[in-house]
PDB file of N, CA and C in Angstrom:
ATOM      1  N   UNK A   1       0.822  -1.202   0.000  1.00  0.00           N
ATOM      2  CA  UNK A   1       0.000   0.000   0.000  1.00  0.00           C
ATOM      3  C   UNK A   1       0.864   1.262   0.000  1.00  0.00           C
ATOM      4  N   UNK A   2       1.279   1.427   0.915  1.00  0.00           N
ATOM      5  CA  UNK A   2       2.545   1.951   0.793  1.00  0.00           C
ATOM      6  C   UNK A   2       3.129   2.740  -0.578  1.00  0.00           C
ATOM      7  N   UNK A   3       3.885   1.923  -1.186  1.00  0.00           N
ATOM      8  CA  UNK A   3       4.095   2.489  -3.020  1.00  0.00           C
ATOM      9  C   UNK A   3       2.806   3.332  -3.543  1.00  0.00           C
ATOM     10  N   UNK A   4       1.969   2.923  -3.072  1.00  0.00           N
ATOM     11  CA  UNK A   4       0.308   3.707  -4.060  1.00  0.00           C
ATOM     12  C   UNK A   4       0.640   4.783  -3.277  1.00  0.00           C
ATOM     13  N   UNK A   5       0.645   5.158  -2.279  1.00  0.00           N
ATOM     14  CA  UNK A   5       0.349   6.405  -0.958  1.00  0.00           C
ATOM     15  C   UNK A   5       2.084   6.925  -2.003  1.00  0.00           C
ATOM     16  N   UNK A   6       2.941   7.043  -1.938  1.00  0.00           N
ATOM     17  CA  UNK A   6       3.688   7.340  -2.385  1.00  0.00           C
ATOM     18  C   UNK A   6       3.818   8.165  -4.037  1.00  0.00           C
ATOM     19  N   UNK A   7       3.297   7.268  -4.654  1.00  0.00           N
ATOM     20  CA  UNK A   7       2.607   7.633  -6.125  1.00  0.00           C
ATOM     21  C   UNK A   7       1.955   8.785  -6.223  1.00  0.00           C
ATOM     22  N   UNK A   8       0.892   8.716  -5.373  1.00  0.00           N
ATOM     23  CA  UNK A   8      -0.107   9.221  -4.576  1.00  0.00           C
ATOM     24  C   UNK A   8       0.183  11.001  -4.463  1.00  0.00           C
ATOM     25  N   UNK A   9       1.375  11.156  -3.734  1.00  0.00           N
ATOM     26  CA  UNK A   9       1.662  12.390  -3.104  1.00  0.00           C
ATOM     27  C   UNK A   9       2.660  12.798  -4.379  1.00  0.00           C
ATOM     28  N   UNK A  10       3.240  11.641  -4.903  1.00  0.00           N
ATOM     29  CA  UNK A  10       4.136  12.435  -6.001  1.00  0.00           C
ATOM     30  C   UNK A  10       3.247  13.098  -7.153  1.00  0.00           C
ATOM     31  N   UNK A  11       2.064  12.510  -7.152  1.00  0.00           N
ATOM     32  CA  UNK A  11       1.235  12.766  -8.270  1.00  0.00           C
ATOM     33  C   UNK A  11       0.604  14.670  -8.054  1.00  0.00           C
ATOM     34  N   UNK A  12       0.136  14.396  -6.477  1.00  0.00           N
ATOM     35  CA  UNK A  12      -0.242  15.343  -6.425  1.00  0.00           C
ATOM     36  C   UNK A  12       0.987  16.753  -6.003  1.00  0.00           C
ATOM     37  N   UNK A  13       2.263  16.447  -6.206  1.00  0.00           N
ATOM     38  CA  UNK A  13       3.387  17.294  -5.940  1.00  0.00           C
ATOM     39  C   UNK A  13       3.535  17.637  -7.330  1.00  0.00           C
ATOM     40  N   UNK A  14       3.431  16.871  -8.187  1.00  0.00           N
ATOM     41  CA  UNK A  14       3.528  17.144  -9.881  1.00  0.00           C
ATOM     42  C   UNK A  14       2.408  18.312 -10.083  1.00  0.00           C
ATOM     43  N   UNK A  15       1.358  18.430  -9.532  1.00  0.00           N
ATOM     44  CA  UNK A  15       0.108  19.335  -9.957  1.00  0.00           C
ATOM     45  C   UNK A  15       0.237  20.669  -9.296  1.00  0.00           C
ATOM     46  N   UNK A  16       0.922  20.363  -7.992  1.00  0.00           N
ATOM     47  CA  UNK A  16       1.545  21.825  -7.553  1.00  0.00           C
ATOM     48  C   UNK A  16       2.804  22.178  -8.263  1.00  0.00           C
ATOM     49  N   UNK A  17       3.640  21.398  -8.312  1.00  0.00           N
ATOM     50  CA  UNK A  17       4.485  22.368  -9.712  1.00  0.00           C
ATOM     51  C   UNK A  17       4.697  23.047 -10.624  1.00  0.00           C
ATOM     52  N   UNK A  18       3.195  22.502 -11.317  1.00  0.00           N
ATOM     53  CA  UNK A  18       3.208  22.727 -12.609  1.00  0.00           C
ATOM     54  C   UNK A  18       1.936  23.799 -12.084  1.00  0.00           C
ATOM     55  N   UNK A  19       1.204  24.327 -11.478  1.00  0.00           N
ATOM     56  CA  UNK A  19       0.309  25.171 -10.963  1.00  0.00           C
ATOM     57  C   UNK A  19       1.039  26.184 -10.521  1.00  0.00           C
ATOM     58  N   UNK A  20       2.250  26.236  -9.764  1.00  0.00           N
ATOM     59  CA  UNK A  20       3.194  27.044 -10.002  1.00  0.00           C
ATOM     60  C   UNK A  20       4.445  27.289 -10.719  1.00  0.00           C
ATOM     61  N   UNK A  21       4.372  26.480 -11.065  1.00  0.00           N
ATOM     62  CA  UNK A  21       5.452  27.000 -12.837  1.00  0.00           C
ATOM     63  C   UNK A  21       3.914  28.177 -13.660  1.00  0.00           C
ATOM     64  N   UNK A  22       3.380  27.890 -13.953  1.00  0.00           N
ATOM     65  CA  UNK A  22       2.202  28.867 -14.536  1.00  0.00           C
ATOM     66  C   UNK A  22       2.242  30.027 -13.853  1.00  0.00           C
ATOM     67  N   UNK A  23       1.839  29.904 -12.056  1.00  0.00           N
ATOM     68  CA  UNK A  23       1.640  31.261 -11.881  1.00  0.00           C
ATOM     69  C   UNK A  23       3.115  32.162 -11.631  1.00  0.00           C
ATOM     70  N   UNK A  24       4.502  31.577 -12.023  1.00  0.00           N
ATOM     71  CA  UNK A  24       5.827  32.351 -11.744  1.00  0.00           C
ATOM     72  C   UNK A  24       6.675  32.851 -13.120  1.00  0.00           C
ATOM     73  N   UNK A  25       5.206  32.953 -13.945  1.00  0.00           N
ATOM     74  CA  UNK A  25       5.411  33.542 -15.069  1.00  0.00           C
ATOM     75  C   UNK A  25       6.519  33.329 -15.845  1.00  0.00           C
ATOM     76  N   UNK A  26       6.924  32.546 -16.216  1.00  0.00           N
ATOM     77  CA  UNK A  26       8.058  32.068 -16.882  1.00  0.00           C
ATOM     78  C   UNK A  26       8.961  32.667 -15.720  1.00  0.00           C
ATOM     79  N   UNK A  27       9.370  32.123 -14.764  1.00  0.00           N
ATOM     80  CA  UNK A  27      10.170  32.414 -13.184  1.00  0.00           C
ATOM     81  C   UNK A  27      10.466  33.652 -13.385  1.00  0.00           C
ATOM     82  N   UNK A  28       9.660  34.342 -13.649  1.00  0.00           N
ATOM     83  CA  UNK A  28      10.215  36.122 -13.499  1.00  0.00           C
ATOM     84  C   UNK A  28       9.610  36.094 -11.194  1.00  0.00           C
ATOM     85  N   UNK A  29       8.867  34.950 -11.073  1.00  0.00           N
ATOM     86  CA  UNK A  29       8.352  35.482  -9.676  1.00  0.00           C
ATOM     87  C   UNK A  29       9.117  34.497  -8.837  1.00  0.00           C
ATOM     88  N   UNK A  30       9.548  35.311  -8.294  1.00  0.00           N
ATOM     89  CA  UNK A  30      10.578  34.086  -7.434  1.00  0.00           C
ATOM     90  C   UNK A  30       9.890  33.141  -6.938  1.00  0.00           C
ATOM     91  N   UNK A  31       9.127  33.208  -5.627  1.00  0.00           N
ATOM     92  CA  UNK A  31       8.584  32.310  -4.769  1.00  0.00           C
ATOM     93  C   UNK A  31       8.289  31.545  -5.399  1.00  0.00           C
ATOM     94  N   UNK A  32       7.255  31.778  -6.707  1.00  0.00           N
ATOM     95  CA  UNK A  32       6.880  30.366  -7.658  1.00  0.00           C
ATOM     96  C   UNK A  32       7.165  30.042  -8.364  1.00  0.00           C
ATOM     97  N   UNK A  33       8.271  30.299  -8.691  1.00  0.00           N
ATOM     98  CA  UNK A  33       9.677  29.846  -8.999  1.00  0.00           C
ATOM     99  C   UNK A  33      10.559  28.608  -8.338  1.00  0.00           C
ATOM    100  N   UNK A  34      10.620  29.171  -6.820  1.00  0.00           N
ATOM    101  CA  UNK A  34      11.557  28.018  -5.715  1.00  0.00           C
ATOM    102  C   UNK A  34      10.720  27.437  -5.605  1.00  0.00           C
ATOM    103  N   UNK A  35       8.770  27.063  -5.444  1.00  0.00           N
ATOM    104  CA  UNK A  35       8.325  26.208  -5.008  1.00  0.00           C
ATOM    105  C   UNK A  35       7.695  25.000  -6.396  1.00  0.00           C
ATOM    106  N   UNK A  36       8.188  25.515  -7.730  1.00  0.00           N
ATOM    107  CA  UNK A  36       8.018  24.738  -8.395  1.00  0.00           C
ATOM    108  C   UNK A  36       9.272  23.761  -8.527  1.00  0.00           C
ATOM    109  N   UNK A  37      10.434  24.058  -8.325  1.00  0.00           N
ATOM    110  CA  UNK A  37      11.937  23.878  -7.944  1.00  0.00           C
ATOM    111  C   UNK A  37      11.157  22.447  -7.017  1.00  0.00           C
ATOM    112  N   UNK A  38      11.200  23.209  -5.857  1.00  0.00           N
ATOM    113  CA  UNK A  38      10.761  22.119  -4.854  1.00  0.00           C
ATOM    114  C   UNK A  38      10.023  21.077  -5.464  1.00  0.00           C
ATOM    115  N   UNK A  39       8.736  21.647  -5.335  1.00  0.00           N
ATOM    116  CA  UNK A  39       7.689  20.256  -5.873  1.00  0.00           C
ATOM    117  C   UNK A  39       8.307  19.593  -7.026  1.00  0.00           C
ATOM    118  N   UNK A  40       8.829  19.659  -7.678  1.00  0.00           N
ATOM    119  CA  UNK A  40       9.388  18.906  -8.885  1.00  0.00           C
ATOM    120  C   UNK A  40      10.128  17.887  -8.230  1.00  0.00           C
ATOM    121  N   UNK A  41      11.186  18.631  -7.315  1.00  0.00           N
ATOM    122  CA  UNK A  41      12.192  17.067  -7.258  1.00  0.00           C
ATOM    123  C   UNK A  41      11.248  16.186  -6.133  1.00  0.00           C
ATOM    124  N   UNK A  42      10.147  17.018  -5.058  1.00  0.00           N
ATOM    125  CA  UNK A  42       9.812  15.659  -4.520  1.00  0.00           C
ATOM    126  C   UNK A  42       9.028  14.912  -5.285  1.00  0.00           C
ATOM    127  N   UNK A  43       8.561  15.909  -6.035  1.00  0.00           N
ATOM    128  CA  UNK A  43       7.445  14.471  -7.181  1.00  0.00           C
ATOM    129  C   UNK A  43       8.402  13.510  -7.987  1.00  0.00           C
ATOM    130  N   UNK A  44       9.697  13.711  -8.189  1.00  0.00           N
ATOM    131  CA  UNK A  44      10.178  12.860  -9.173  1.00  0.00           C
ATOM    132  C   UNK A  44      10.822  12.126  -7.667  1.00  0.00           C
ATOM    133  N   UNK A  45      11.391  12.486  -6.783  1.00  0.00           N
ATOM    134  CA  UNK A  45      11.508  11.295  -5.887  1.00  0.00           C
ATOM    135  C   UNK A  45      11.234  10.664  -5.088  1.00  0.00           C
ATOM    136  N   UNK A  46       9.511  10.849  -4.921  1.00  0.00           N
ATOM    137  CA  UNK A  46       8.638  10.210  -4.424  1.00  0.00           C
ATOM    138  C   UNK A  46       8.381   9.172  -5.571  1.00  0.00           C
ATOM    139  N   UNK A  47       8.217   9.329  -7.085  1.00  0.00           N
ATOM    140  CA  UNK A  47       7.770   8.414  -8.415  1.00  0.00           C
ATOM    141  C   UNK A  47       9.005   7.538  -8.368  1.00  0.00           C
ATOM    142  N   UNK A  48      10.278   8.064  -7.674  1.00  0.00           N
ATOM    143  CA  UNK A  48      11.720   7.051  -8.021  1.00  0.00           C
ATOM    144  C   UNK A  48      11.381   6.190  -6.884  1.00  0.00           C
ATOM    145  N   UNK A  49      10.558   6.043  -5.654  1.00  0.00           N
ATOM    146  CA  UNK A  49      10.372   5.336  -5.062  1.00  0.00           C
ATOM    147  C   UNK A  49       9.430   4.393  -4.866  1.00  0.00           C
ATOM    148  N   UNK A  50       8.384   5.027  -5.692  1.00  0.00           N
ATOM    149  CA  UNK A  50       7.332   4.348  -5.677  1.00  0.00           C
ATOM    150  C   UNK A  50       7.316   3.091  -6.968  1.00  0.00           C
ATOM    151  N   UNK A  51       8.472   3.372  -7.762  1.00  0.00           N
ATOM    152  CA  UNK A  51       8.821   2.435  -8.714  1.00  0.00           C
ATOM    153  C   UNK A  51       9.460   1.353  -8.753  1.00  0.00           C
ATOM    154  N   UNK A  52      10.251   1.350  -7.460  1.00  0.00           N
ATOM    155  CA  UNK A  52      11.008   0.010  -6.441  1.00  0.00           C
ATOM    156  C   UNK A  52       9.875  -0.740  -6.536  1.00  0.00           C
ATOM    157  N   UNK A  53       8.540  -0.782  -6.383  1.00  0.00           N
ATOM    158  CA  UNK A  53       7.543  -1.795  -5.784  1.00  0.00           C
ATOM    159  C   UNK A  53       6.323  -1.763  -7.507  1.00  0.00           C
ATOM    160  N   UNK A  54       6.367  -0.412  -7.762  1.00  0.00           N
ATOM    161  CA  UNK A  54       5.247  -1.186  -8.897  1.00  0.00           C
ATOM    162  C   UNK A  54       5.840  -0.812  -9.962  1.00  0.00           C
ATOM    163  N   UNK A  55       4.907  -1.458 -11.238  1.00  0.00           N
ATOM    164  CA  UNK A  55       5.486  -1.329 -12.699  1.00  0.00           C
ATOM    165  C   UNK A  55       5.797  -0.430 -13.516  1.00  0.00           C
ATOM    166  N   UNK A  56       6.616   0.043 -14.003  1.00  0.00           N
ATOM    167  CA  UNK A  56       7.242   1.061 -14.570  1.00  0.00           C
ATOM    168  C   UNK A  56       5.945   1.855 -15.549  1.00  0.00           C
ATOM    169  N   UNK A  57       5.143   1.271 -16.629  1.00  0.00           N
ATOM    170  CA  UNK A  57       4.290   1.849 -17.186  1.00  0.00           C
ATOM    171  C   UNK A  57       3.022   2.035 -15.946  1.00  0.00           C
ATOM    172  N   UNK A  58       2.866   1.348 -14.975  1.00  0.00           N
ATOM    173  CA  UNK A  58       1.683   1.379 -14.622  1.00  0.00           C
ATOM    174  C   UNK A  58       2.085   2.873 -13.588  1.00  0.00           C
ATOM    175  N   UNK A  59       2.736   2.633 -12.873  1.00  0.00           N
ATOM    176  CA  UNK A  59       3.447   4.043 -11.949  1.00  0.00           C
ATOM    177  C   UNK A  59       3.403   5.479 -12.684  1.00  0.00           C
ATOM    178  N   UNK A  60       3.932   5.520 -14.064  1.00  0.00           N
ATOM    179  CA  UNK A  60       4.006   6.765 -14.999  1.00  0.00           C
ATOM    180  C   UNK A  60       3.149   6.746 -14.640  1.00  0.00           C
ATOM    181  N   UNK A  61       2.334   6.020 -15.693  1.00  0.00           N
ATOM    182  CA  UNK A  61       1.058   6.659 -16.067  1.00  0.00           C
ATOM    183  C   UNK A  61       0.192   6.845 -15.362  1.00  0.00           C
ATOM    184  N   UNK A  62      -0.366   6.440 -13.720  1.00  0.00           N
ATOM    185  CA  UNK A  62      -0.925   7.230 -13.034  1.00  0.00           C
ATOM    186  C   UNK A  62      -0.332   8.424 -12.322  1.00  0.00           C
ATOM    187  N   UNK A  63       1.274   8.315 -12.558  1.00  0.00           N
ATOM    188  CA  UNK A  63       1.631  10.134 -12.013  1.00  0.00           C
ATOM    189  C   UNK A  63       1.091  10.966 -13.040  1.00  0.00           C
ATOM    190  N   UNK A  64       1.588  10.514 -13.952  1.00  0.00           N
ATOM    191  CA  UNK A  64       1.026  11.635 -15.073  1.00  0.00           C
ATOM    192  C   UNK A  64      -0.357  11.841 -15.315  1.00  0.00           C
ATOM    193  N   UNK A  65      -1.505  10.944 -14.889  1.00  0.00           N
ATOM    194  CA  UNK A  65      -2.857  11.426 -15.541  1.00  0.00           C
ATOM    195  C   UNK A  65      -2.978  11.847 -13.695  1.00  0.00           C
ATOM    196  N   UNK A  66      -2.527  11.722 -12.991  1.00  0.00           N
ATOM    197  CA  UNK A  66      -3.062  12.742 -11.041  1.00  0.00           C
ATOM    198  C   UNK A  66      -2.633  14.156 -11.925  1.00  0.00           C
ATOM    199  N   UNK A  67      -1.488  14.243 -12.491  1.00  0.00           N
ATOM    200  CA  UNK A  67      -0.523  15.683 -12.350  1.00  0.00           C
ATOM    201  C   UNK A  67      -1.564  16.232 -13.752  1.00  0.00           C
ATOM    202  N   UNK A  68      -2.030  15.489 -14.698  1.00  0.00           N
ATOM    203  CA  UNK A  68      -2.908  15.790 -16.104  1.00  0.00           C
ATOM    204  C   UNK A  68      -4.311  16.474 -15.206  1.00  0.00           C
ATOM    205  N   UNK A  69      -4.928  15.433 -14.769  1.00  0.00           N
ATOM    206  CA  UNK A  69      -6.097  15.551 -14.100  1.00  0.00           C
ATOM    207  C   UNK A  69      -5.907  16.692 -13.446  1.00  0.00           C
ATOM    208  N   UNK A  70      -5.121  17.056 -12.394  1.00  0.00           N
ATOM    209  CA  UNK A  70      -5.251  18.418 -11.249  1.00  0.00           C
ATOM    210  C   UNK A  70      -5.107  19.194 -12.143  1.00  0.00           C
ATOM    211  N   UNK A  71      -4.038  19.463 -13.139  1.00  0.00           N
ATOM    212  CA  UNK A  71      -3.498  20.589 -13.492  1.00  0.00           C
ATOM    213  C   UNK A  71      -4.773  21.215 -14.315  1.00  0.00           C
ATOM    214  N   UNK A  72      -5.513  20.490 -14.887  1.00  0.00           N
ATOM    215  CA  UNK A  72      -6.546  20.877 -15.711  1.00  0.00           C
ATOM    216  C   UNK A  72      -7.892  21.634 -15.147  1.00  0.00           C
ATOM    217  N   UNK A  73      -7.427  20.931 -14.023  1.00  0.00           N
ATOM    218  CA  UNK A  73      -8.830  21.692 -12.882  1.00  0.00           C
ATOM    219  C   UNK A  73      -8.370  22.675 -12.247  1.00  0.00           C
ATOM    220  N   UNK A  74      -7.109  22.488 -11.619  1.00  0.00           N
ATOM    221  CA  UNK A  74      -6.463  23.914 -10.925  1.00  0.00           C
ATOM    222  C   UNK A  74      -6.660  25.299 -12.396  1.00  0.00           C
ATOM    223  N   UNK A  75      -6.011  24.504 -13.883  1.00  0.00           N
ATOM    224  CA  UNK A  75      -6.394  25.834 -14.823  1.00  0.00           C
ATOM    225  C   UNK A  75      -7.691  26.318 -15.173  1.00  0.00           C
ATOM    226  N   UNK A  76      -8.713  25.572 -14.775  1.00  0.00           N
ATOM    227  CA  UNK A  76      -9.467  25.903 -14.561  1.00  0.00           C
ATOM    228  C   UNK A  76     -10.466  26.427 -13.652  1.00  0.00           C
ATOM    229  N   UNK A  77      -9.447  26.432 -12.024  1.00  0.00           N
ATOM    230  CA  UNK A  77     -10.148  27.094 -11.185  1.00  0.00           C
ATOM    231  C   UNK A  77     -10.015  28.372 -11.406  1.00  0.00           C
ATOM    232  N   UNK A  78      -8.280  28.162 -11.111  1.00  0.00           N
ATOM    233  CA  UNK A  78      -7.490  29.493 -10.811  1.00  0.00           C
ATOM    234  C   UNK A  78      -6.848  30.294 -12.166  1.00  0.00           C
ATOM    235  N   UNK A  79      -7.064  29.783 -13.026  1.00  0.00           N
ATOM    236  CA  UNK A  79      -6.687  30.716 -14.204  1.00  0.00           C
ATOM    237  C   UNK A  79      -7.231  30.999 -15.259  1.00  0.00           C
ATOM    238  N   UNK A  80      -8.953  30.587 -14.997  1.00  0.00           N
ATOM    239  CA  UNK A  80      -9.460  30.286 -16.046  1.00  0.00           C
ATOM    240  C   UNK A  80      -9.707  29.947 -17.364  1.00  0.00           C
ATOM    241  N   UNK A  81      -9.258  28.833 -17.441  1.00  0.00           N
ATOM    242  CA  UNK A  81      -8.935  27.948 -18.382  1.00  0.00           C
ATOM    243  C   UNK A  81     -10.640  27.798 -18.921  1.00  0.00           C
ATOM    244  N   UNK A  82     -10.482  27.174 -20.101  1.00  0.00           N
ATOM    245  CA  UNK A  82     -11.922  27.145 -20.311  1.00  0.00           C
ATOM    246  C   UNK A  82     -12.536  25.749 -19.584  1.00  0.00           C
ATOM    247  N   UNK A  83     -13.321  25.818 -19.885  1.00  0.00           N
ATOM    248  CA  UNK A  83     -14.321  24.205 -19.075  1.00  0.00           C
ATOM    249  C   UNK A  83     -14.958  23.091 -20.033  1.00  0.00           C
ATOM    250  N   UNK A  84     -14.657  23.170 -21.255  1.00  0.00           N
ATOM    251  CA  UNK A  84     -15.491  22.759 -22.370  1.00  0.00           C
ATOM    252  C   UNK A  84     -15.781  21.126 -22.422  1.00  0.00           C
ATOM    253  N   UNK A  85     -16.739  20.941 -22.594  1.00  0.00           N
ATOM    254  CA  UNK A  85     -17.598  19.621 -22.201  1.00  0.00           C
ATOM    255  C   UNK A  85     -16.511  18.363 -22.950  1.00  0.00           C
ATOM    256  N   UNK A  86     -15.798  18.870 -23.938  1.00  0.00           N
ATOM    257  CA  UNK A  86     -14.334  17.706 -24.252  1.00  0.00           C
ATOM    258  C   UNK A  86     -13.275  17.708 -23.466  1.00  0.00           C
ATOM    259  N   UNK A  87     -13.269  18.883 -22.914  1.00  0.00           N
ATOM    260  CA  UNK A  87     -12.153  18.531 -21.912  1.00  0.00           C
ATOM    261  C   UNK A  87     -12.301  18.420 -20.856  1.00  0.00           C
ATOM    262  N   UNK A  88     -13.676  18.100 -20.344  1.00  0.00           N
ATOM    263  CA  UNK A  88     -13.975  17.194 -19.376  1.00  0.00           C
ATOM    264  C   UNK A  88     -14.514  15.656 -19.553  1.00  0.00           C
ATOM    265  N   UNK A  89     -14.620  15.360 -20.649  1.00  0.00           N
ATOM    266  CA  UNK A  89     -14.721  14.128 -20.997  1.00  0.00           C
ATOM    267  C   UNK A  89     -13.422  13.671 -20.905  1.00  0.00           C
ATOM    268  N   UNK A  90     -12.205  14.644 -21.379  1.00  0.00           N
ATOM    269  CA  UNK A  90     -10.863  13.994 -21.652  1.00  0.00           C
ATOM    270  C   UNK A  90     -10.382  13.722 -20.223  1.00  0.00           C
ATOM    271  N   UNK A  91     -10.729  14.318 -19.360  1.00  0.00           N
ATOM    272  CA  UNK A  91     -10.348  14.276 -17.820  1.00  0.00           C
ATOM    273  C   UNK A  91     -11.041  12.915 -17.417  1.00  0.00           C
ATOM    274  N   UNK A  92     -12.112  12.586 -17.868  1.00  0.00           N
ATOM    275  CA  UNK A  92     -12.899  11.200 -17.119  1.00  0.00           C
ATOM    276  C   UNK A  92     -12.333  10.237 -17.913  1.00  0.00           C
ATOM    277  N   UNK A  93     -12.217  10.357 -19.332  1.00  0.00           N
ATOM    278  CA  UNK A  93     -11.102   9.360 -20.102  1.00  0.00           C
ATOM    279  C   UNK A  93      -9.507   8.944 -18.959  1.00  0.00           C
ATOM    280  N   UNK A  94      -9.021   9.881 -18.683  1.00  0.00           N
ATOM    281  CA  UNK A  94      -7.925   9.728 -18.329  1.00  0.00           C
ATOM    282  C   UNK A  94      -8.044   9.314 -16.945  1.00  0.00           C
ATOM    283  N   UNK A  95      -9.252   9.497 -16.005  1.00  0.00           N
ATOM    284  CA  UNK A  95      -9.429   8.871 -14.644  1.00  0.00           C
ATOM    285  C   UNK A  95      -9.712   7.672 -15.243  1.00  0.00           C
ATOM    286  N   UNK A  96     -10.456   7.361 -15.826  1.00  0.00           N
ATOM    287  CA  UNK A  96     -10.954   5.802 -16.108  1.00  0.00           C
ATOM    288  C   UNK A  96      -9.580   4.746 -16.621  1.00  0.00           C
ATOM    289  N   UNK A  97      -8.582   5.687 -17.313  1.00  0.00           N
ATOM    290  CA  UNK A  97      -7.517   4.744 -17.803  1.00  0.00           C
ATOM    291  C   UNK A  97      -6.317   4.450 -16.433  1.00  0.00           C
ATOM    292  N   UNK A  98      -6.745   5.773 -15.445  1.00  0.00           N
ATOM    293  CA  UNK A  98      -5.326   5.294 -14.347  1.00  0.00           C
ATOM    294  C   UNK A  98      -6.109   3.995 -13.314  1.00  0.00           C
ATOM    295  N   UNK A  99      -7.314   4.122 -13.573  1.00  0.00           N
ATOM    296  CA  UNK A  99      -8.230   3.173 -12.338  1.00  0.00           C
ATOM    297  C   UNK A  99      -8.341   1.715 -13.587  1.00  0.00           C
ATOM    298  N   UNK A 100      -8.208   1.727 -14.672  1.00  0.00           N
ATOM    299  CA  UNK A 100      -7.795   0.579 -15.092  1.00  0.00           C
ATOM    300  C   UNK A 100      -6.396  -0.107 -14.828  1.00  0.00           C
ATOM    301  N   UNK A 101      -5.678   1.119 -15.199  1.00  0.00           N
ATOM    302  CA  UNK A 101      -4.315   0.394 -15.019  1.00  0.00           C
ATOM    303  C   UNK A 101      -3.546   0.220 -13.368  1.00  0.00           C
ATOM    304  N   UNK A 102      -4.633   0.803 -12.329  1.00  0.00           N
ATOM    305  CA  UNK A 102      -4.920   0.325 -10.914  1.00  0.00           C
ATOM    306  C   UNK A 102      -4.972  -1.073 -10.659  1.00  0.00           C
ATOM    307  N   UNK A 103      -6.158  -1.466 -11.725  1.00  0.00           N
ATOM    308  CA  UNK A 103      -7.397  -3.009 -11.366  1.00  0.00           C
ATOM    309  C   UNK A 103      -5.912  -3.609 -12.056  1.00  0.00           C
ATOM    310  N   UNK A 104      -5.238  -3.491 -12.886  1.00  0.00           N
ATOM    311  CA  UNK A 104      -4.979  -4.236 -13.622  1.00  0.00           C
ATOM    312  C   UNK A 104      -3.245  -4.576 -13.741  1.00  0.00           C
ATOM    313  N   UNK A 105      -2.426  -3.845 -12.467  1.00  0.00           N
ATOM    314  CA  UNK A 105      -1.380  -3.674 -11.726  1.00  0.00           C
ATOM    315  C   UNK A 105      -1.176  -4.510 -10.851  1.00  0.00           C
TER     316      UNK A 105
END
C-alpha cells in the first residue's frame, strides 16, 4: 500500500508544480519559482520510489494522468482555463484509464 500512498503524493506534488510554474510567469516570480523547484524534485523522488515496488508503465502513467487531471482543474479554477464539455470528458477518459491500469497492476 505503501508504493500507491507514495505515487499518490508524487502525483499530487507534480500538480503543484506545474500550478506554479504557470503562476511564476516564466520564473520572473521568485517564490513560484523556488516552489516549483521544490515540488518537482519531490514528485520525481517520491515516483523514483514508488517504482522500487510497482510497474514502470503502470506508476508513470498514473503520475502523469493525477498531475494531467489536477493541473486541468487547478487551470481551470485558478486561471481560467476554459471548461469545455471535451475537456472534461478527456479528464474522465484519463481517470478511467489510471483506475484501469490500478485493477490491472
Amino acid at each position: 500500500m505503501l508504493p500507491w500512498i507514495l505515487l499518490l503524493v508524487a502525483g499530487l506534488l507534480e500538480v503543484v508544480w506545474a500550478t506554479a510554474l504557470k503562476a511564476s510567469d516564466g520564473f520572473r516570480h521568485t517564490g513560484y519559482a523556488a516552489l516549483t523547484v521544490v515540488a518537482a524534485a519531490g514528485s520525481f523522488w517520491l515516483l523514483g520510489l514508488a517504482m522500487r515496488h510497482l510497474p514502470l508503465g503502470t506508476a508513470y502513467a498514473v503520475w502523469v494522468g493525477i498531475g494531467a487531471v489536477g493541473a486541468v482543474i487547478f487551470g481551470i479554477i485558478w486561471f481560467g482555463d476554459p471548461a469545455t464539455f471535451l475537456r472534461l470528458l478527456a479528464i474522465g477518459l484519463i481517470l478511467l484509464g489510471v483506475a484501469l491500469l490500478k485493477v490491472a497492476g
